[in-house]
C-alpha atoms as a PDB file:
ATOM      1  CA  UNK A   1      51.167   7.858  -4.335  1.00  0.00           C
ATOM      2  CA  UNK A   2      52.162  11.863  -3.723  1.00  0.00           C
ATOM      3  CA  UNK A   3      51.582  13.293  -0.398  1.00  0.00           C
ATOM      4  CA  UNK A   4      51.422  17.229  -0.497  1.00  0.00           C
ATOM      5  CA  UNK A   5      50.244  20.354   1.873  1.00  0.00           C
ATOM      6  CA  UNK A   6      47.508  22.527   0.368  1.00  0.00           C
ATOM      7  CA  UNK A   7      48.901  26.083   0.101  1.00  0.00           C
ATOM      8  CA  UNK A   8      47.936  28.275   3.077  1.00  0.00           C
ATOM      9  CA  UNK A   9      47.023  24.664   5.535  1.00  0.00           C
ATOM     10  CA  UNK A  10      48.486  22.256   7.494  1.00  0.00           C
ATOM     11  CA  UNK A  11      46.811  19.667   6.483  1.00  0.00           C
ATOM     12  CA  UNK A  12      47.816  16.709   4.229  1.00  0.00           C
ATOM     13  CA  UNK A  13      46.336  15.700   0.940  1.00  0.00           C
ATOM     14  CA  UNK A  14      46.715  12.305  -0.595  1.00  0.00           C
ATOM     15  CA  UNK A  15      46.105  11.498  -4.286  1.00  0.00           C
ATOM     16  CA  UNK A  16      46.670   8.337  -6.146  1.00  0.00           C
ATOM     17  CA  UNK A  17      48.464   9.766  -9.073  1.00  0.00           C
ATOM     18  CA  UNK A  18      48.630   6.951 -11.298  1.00  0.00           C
ATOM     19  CA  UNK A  19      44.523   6.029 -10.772  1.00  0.00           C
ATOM     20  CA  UNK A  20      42.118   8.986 -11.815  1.00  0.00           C
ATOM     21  CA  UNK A  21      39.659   9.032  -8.925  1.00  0.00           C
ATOM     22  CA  UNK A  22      36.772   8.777 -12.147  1.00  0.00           C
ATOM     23  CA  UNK A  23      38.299   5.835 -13.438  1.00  0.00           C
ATOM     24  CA  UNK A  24      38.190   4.058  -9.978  1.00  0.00           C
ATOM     25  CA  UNK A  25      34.769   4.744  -9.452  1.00  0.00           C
ATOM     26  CA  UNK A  26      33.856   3.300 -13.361  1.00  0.00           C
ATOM     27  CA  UNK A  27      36.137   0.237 -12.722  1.00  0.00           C
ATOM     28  CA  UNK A  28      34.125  -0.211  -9.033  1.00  0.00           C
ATOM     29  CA  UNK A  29      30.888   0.133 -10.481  1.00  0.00           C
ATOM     30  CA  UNK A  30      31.741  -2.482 -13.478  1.00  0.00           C
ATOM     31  CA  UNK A  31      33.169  -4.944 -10.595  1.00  0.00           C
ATOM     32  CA  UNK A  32      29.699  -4.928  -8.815  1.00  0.00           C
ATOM     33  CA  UNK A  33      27.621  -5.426 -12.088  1.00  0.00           C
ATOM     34  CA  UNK A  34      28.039  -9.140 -12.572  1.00  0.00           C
ATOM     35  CA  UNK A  35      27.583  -9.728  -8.710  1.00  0.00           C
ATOM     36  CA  UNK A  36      24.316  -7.861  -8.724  1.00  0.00           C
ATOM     37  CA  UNK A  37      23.245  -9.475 -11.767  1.00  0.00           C
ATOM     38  CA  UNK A  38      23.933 -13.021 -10.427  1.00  0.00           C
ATOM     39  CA  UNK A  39      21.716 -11.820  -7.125  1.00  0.00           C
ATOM     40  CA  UNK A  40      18.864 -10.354  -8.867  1.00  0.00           C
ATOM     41  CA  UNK A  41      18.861 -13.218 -11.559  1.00  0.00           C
ATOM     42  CA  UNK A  42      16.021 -15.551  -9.601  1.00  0.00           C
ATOM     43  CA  UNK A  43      14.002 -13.211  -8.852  1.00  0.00           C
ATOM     44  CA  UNK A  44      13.249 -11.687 -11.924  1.00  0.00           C
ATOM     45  CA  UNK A  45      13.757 -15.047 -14.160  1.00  0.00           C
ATOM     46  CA  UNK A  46      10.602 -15.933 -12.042  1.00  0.00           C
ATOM     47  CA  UNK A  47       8.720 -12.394 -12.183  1.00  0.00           C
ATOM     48  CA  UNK A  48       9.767 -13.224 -15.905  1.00  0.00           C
ATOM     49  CA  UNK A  49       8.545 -16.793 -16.166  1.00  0.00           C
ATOM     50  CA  UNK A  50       5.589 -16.919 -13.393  1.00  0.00           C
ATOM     51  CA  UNK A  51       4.296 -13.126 -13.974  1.00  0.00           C
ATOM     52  CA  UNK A  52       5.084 -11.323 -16.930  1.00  0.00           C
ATOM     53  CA  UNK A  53       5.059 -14.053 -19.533  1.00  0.00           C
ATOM     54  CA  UNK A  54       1.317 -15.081 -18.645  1.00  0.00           C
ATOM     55  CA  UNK A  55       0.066 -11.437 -18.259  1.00  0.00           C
ATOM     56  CA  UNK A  56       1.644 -10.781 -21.981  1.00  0.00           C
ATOM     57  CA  UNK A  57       0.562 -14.535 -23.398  1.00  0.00           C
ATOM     58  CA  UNK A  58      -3.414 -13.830 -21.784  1.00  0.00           C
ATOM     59  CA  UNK A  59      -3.584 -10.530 -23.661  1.00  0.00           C
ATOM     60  CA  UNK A  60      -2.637 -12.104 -27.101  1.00  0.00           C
ATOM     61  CA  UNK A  61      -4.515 -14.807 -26.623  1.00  0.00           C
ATOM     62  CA  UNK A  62      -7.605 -12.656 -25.789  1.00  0.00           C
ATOM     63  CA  UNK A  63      -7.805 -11.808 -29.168  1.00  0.00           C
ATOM     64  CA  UNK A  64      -8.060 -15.034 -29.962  1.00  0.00           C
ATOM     65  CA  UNK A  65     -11.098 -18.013 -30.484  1.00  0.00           C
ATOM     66  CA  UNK A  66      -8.608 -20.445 -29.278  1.00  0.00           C
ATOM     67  CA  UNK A  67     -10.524 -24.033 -28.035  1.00  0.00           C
ATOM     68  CA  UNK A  68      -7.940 -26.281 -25.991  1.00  0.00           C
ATOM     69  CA  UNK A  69      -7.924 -29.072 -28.339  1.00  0.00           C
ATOM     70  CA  UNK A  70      -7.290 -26.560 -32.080  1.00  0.00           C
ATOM     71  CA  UNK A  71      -5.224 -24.227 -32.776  1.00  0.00           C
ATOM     72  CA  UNK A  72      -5.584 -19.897 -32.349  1.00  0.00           C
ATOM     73  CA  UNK A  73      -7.970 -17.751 -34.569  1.00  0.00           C
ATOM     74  CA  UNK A  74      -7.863 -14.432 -34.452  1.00  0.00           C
ATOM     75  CA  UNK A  75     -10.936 -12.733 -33.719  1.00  0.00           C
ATOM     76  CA  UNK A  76     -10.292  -9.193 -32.947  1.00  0.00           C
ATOM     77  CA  UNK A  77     -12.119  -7.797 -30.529  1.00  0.00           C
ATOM     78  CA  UNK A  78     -14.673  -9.718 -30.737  1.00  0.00           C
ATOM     79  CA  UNK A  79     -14.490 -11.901 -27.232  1.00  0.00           C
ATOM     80  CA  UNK A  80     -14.685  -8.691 -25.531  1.00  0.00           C
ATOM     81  CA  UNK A  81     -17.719  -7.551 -27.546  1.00  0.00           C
ATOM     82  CA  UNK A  82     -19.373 -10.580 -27.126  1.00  0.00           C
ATOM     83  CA  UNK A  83     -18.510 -10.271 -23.169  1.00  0.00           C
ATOM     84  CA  UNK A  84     -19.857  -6.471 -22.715  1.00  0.00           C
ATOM     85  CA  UNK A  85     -23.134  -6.619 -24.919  1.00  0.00           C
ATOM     86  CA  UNK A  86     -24.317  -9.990 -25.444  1.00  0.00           C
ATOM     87  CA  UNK A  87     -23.442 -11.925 -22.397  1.00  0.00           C
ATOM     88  CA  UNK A  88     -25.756 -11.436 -19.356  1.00  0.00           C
ATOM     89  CA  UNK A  89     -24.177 -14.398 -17.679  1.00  0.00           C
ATOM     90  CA  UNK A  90     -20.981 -12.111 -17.323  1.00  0.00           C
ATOM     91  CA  UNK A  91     -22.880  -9.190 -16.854  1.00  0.00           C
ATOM     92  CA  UNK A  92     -24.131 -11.368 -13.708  1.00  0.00           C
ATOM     93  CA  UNK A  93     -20.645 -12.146 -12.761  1.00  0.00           C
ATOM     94  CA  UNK A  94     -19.521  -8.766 -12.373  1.00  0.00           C
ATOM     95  CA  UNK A  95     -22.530  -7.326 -10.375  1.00  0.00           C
ATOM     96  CA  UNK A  96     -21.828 -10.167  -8.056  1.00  0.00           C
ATOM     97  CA  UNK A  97     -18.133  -9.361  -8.061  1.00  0.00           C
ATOM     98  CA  UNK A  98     -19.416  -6.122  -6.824  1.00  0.00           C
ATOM     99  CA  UNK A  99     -21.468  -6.893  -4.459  1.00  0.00           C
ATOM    100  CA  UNK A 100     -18.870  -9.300  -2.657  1.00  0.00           C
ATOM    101  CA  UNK A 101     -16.419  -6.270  -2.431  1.00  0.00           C
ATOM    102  CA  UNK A 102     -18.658  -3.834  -1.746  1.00  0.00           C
ATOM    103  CA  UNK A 103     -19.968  -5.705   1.189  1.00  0.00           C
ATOM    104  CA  UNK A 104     -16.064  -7.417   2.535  1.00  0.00           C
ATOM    105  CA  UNK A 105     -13.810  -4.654   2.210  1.00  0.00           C
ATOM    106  CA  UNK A 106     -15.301  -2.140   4.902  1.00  0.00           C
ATOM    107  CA  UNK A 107     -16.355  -5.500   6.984  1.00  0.00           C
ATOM    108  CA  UNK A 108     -12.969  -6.512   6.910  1.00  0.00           C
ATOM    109  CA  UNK A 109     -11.133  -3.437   7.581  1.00  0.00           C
ATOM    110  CA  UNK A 110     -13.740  -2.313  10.510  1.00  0.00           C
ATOM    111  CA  UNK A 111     -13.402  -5.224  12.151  1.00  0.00           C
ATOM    112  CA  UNK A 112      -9.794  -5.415  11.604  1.00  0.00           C
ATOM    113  CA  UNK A 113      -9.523  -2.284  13.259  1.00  0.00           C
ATOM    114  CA  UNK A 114     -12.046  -2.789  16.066  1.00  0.00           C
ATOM    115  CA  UNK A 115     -10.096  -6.077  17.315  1.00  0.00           C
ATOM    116  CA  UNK A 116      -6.870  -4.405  17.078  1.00  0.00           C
ATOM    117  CA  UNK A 117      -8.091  -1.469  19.280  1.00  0.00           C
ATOM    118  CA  UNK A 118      -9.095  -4.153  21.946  1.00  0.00           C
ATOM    119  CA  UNK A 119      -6.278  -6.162  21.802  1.00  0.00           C
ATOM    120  CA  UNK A 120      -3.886  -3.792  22.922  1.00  0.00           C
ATOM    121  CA  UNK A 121      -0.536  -3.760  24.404  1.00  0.00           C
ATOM    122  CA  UNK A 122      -2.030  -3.613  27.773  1.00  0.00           C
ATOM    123  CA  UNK A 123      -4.267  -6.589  27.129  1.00  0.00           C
ATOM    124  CA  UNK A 124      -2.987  -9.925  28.925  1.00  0.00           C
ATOM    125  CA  UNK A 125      -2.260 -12.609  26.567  1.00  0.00           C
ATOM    126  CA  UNK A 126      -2.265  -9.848  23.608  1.00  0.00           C
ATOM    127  CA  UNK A 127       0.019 -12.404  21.369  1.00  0.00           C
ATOM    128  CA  UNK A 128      -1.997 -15.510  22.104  1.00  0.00           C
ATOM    129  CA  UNK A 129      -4.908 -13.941  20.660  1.00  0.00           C
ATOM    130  CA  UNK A 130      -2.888 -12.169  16.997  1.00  0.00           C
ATOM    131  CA  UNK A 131      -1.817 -15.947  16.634  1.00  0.00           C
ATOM    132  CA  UNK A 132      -5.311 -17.425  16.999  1.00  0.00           C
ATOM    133  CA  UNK A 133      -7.047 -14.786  15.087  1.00  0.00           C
ATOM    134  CA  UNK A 134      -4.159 -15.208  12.721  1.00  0.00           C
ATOM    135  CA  UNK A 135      -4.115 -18.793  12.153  1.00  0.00           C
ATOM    136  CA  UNK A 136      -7.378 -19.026   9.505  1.00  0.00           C
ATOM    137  CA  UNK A 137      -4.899 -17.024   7.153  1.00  0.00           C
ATOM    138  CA  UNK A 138      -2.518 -19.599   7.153  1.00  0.00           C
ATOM    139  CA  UNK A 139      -4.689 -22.536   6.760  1.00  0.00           C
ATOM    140  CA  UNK A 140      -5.432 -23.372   3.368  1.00  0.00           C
ATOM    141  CA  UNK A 141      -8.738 -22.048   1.811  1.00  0.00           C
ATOM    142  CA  UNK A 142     -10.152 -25.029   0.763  1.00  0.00           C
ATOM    143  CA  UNK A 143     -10.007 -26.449   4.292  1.00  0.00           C
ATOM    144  CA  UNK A 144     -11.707 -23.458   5.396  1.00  0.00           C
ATOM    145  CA  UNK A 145     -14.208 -23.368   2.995  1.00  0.00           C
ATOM    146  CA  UNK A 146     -14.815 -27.257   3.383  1.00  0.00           C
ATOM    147  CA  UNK A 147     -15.464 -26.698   7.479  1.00  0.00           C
ATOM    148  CA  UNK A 148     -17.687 -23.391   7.147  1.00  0.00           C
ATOM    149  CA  UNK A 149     -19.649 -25.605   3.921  1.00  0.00           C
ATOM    150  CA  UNK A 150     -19.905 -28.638   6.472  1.00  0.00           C
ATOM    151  CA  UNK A 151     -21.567 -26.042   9.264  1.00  0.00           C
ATOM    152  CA  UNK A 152     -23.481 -24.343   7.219  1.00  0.00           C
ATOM    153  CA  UNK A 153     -25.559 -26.974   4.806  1.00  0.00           C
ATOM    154  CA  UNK A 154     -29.168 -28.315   5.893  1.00  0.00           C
ATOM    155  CA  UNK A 155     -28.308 -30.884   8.904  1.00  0.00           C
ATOM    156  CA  UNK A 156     -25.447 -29.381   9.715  1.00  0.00           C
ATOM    157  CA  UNK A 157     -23.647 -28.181  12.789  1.00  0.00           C
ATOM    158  CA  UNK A 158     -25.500 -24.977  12.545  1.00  0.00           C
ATOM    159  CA  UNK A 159     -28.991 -26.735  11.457  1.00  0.00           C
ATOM    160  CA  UNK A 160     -28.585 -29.024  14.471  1.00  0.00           C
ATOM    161  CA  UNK A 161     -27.729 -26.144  17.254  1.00  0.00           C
ATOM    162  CA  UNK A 162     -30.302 -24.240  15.763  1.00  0.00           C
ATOM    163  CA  UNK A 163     -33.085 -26.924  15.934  1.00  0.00           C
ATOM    164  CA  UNK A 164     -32.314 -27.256  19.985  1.00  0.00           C
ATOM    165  CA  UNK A 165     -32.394 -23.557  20.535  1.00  0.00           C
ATOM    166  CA  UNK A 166     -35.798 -22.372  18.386  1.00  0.00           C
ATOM    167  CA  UNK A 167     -37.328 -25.655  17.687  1.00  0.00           C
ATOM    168  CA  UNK A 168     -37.041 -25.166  13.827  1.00  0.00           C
ATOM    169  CA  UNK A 169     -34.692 -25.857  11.546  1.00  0.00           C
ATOM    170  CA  UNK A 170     -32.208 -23.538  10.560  1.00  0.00           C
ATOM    171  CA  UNK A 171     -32.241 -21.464   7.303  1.00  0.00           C
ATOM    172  CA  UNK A 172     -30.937 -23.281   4.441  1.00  0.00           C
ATOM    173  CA  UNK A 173     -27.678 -20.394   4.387  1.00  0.00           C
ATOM    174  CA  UNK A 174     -26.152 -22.339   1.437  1.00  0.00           C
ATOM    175  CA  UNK A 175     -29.347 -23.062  -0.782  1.00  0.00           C
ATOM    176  CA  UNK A 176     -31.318 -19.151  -0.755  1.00  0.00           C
ATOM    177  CA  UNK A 177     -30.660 -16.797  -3.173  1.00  0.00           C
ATOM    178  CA  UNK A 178     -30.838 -14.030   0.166  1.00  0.00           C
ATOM    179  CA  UNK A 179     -28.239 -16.050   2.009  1.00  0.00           C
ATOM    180  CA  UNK A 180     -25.726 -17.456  -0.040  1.00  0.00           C
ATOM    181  CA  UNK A 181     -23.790 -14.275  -0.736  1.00  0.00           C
ATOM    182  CA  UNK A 182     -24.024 -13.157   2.696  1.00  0.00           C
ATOM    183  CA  UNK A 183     -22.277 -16.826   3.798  1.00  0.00           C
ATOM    184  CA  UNK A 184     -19.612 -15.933   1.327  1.00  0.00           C
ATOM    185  CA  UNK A 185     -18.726 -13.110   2.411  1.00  0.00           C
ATOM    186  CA  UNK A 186     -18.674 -13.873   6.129  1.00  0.00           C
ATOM    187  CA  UNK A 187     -16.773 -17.164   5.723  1.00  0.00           C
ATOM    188  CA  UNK A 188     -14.238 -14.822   4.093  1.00  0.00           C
ATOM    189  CA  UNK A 189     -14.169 -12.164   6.692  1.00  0.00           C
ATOM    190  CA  UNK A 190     -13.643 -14.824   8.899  1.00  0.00           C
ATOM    191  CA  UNK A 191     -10.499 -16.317   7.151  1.00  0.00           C
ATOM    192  CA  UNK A 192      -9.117 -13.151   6.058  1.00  0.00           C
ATOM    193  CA  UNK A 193      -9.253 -10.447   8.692  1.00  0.00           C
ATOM    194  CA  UNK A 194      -6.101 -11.540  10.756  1.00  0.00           C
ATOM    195  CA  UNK A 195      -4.023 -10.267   8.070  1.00  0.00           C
ATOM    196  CA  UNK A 196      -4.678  -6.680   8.662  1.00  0.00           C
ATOM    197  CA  UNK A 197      -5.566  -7.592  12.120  1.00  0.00           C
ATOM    198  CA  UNK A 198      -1.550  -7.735  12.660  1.00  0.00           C
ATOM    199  CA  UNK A 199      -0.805  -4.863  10.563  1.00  0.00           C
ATOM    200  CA  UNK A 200      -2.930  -2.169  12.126  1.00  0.00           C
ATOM    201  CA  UNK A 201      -1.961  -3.582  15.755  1.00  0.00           C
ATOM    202  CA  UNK A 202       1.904  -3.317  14.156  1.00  0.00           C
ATOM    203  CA  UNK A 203       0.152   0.265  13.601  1.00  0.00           C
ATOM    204  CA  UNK A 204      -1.231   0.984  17.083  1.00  0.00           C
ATOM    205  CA  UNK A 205       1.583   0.146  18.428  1.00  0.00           C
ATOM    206  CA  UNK A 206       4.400   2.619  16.492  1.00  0.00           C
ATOM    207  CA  UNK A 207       1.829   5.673  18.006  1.00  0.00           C
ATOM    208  CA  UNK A 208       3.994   7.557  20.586  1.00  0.00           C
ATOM    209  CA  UNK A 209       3.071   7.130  23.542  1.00  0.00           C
ATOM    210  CA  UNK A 210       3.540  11.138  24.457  1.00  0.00           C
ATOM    211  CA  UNK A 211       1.135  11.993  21.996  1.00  0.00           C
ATOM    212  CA  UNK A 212      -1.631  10.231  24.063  1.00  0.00           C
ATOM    213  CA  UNK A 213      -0.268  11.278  27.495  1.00  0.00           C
ATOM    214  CA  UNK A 214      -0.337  15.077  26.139  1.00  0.00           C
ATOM    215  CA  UNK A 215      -3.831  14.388  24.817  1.00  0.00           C
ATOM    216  CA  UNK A 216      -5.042  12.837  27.934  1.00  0.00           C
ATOM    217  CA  UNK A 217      -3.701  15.516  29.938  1.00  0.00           C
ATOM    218  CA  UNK A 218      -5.295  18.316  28.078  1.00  0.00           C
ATOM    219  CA  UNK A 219      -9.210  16.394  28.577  1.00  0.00           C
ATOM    220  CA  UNK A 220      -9.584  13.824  25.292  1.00  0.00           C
ATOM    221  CA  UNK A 221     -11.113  10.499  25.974  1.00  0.00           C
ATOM    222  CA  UNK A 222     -10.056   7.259  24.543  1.00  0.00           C
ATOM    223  CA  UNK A 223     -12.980   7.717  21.714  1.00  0.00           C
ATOM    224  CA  UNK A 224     -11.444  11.591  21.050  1.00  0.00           C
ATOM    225  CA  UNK A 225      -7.439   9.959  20.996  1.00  0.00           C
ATOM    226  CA  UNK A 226      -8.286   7.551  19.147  1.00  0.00           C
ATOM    227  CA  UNK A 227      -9.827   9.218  16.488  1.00  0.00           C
ATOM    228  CA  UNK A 228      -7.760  12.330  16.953  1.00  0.00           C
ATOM    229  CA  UNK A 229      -4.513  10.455  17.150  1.00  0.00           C
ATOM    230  CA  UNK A 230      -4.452   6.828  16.736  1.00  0.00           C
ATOM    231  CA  UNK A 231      -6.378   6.748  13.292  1.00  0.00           C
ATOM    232  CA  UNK A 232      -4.731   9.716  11.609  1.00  0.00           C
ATOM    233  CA  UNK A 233      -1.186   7.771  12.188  1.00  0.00           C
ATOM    234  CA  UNK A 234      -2.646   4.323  11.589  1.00  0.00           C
ATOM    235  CA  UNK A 235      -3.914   6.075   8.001  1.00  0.00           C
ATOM    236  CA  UNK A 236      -0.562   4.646   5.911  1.00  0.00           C
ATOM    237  CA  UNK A 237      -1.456   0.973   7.466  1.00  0.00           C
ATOM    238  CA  UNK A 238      -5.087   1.511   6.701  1.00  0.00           C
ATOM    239  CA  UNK A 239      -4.277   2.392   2.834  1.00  0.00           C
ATOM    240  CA  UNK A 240      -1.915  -0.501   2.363  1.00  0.00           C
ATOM    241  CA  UNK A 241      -4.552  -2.717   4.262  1.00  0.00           C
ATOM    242  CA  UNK A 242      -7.546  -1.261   2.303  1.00  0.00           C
ATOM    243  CA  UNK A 243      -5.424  -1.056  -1.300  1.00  0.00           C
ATOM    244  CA  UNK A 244      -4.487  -5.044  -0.425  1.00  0.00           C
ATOM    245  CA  UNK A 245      -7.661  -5.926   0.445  1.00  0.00           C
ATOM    246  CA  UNK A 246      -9.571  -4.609  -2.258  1.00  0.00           C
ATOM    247  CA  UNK A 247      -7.587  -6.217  -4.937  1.00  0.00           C
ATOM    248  CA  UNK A 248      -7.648  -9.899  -3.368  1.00  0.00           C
ATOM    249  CA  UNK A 249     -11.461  -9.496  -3.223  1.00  0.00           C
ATOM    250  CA  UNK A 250     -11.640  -8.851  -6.513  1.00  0.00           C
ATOM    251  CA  UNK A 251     -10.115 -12.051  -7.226  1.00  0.00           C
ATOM    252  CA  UNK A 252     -12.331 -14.448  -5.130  1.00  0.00           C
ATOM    253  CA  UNK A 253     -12.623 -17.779  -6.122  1.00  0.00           C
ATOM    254  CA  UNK A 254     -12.194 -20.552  -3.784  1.00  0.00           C
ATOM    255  CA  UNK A 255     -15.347 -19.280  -1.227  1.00  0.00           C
ATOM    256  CA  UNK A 256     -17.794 -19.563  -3.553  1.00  0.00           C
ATOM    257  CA  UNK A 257     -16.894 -22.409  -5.289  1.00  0.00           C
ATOM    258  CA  UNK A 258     -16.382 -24.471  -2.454  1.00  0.00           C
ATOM    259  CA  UNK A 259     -19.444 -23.221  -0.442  1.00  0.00           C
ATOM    260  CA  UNK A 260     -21.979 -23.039  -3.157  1.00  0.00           C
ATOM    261  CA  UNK A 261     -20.388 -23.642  -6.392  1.00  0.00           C
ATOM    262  CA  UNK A 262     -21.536 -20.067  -7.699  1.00  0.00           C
ATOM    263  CA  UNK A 263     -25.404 -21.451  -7.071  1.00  0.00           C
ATOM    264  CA  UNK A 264     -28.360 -21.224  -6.110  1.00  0.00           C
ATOM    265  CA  UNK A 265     -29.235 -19.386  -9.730  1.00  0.00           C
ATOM    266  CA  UNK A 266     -25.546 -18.450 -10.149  1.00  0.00           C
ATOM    267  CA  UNK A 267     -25.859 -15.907  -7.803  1.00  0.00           C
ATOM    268  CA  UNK A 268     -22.513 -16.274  -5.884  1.00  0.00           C
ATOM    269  CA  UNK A 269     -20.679 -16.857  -9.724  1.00  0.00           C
ATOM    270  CA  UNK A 270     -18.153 -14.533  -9.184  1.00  0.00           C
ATOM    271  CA  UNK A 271     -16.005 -13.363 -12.454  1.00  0.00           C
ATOM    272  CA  UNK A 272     -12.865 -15.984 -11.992  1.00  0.00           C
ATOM    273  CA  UNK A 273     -15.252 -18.586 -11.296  1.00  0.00           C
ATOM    274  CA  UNK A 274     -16.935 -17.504 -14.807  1.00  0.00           C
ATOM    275  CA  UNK A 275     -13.271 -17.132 -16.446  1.00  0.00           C
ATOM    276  CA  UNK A 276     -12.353 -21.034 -14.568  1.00  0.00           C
ATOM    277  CA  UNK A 277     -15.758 -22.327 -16.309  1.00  0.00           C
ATOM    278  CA  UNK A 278     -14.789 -20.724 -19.790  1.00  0.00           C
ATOM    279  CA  UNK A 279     -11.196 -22.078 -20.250  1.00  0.00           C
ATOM    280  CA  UNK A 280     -11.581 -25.224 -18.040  1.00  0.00           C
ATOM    281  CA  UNK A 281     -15.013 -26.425 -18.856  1.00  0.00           C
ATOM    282  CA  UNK A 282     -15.930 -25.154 -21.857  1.00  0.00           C
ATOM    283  CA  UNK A 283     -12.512 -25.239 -23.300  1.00  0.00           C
ATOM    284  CA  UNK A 284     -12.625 -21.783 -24.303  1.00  0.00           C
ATOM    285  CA  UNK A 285      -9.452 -20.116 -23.752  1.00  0.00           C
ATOM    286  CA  UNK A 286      -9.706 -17.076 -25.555  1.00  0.00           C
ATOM    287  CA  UNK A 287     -13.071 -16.252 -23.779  1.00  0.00           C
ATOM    288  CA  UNK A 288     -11.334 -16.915 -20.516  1.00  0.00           C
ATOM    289  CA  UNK A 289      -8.412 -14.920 -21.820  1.00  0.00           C
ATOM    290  CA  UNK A 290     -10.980 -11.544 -22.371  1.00  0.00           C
ATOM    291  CA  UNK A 291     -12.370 -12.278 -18.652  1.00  0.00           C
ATOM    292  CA  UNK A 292      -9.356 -12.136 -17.036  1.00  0.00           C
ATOM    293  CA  UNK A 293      -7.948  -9.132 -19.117  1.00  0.00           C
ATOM    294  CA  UNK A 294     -11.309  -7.236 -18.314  1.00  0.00           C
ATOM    295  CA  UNK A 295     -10.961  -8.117 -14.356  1.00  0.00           C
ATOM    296  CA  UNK A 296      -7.134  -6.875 -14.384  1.00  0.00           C
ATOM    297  CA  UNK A 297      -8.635  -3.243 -16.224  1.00  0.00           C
ATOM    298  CA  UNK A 298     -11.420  -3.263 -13.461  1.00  0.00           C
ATOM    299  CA  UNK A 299      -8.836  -3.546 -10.599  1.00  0.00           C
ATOM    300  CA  UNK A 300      -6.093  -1.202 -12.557  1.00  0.00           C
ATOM    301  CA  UNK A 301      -8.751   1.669 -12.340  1.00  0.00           C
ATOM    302  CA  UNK A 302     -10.355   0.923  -9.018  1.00  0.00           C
ATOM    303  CA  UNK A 303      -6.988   1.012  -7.562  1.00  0.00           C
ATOM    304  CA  UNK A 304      -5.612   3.638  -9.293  1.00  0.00           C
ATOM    305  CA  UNK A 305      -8.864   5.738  -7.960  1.00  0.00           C
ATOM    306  CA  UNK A 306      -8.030   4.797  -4.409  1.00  0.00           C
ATOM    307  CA  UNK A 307      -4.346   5.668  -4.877  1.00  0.00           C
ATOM    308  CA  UNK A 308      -5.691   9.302  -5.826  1.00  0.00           C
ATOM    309  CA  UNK A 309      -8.167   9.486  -3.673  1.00  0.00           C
ATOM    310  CA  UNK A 310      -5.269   8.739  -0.347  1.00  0.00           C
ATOM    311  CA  UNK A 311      -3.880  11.843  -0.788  1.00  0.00           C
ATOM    312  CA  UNK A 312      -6.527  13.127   1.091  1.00  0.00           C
ATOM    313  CA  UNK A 313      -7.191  11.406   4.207  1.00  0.00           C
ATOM    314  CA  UNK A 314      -3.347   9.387   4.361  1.00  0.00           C
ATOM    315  CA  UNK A 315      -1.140  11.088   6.442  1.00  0.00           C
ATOM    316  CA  UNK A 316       2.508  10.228   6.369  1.00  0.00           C
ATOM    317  CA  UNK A 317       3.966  13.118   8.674  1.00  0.00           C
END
């Protein structure tokens, strides 16, 4: 080690003369590799194992006629030909698909939003009612679906209330090709909401408070600050809630299987229900294969549209 004074200053300069300050760095940087290795080992062993491995394996085997009990064929492209022009059962599948996401995702995210503005900071008991409204989320969706299926079938908890208010019975919500989707779909508001229930009240709560005072002091209402103000810097919690959202509903399953089994005249199949009937019923695993890498295209584009789409109504300033 030197010690020497910079020409013209009074100040002292140290410098290891025997270690380049390059090669120190290098031999630093080469130290932490193994230890970040070792840390970031389980976690992408099981991205590698549990994620990767299946996406890659599903897309071979989709060009494959592959029954569980044989052995692979290939077949080209032929499952997904067979899926886009001469297969109106998935044809139906996908319309339904729609349907269910066209009618949960604003239901869900305006009601989200609604019972977030209500339960404010200012609201007594604020954190007793997150955790309620929370605790569907948590519970496990067959449960769920097994006490709304209970409520909702002809002599049911429903039927029965119904009969003592109107005199009648009730509808049969399960069993009518005008009802059944609509029972899906609320069943699953009803489990799912709570999740960006806490996220947008995270959201409403991060809004300076100044903002609003300024605001209120130069005339807006709570309707004009909250759309003014509040929404604009809720919009990053709304995109991740809506982006979220719209990609799990894509991939419902356990509602409608539960609840009505895809009936009454498959008109709650959804398309993983149809890709769970091809591989697991019909043994038909390159068929199921082509489903699911058609329903990972569908939600690639959709969400890449939305992503494009943010840039003009999410405001991150």
């Amino acid at each position: 080690m030197s010690v020497a004074i910079r020409p013209g200053s009074t100040e002292l300069s140290t410098q290891d003369s025997g270690k380049p300050p390059g090669r120190v760095r290098r031999r630093r940087r080469r130290s932490d590799g193994p230890a970040a290795a070792a840390f970031l080992a389980p976690t992408l062993g099981g991205f590698a194992v549990f994620t990767a491995f299946p996406i890659v394996a599903s897309v071979l085997v989709a060009f494959t006629v592959w029954p569980l009990a044989g052995s692979p064929t290939f077949a080209g492209v032929d499952n997904f030909v067979q899926l886009l022009t001469k297969d109106p059962a998935f044809i139906k599948t996908v319309i339904n698909t729609l349907i269910f996401v066209v009618a949960y995702v604003p239901l869900n995210l305006a009601l989200s939003l609604a019972i977030a503005a209500w339960i404010s900071p200012r609201v007594k008991g604020a954190n007793v009612y997150r955790v309620l409204l929370f605790i569907p989320v948590v519970t496990p969706m067959v449960a769920n679906a097994a006490v709304w299926q209970i409520m909702l079938i002809p002599n049911g908890l429903i039927d029965s209330v119904w009969q003592q208010l109107f005199g009648v019975s009730a509808p049969n919500f399960l069993g009518s090709t005008q009802t059944a989707m609509l029972s899906v779909v609320i069943m699953s508001l009803w489990q799912g909401f709570g999740y960006n229930l806490l996220i947008f009240s995270s959201a409403l709560q991060a809004v300076p408070e100044s903002l609003l005072d300024s605001a209120a002091i130069d005339g807006a209402g709570p309707i004009r600050r909250y759309f003014s103000i509040k929404l604009p810097l809720m919009s990053p919690s709304i995109f991740f809630g809506a982006t979220m959202t719209l990609i799990t509903s894509f991939q419902v399953f356990a509602q409608p299987f539960i609840l009505t089994n895809g009936g009454p005249s498959s008109s709650t199949t959804t398309m993983v229900m149809y890709l769970y009937r091809s591989g697991f019923q019909f043994f038909n695993l390159g068929y199921a294969s082509a489903i699911g890498v058609l329903l990972f295209v569908m939600i690639l584009i959709i969400t890449g549209l939305v992503f494009l789409a943010q840039k003009r109504w999410v405001h991150y300033d």
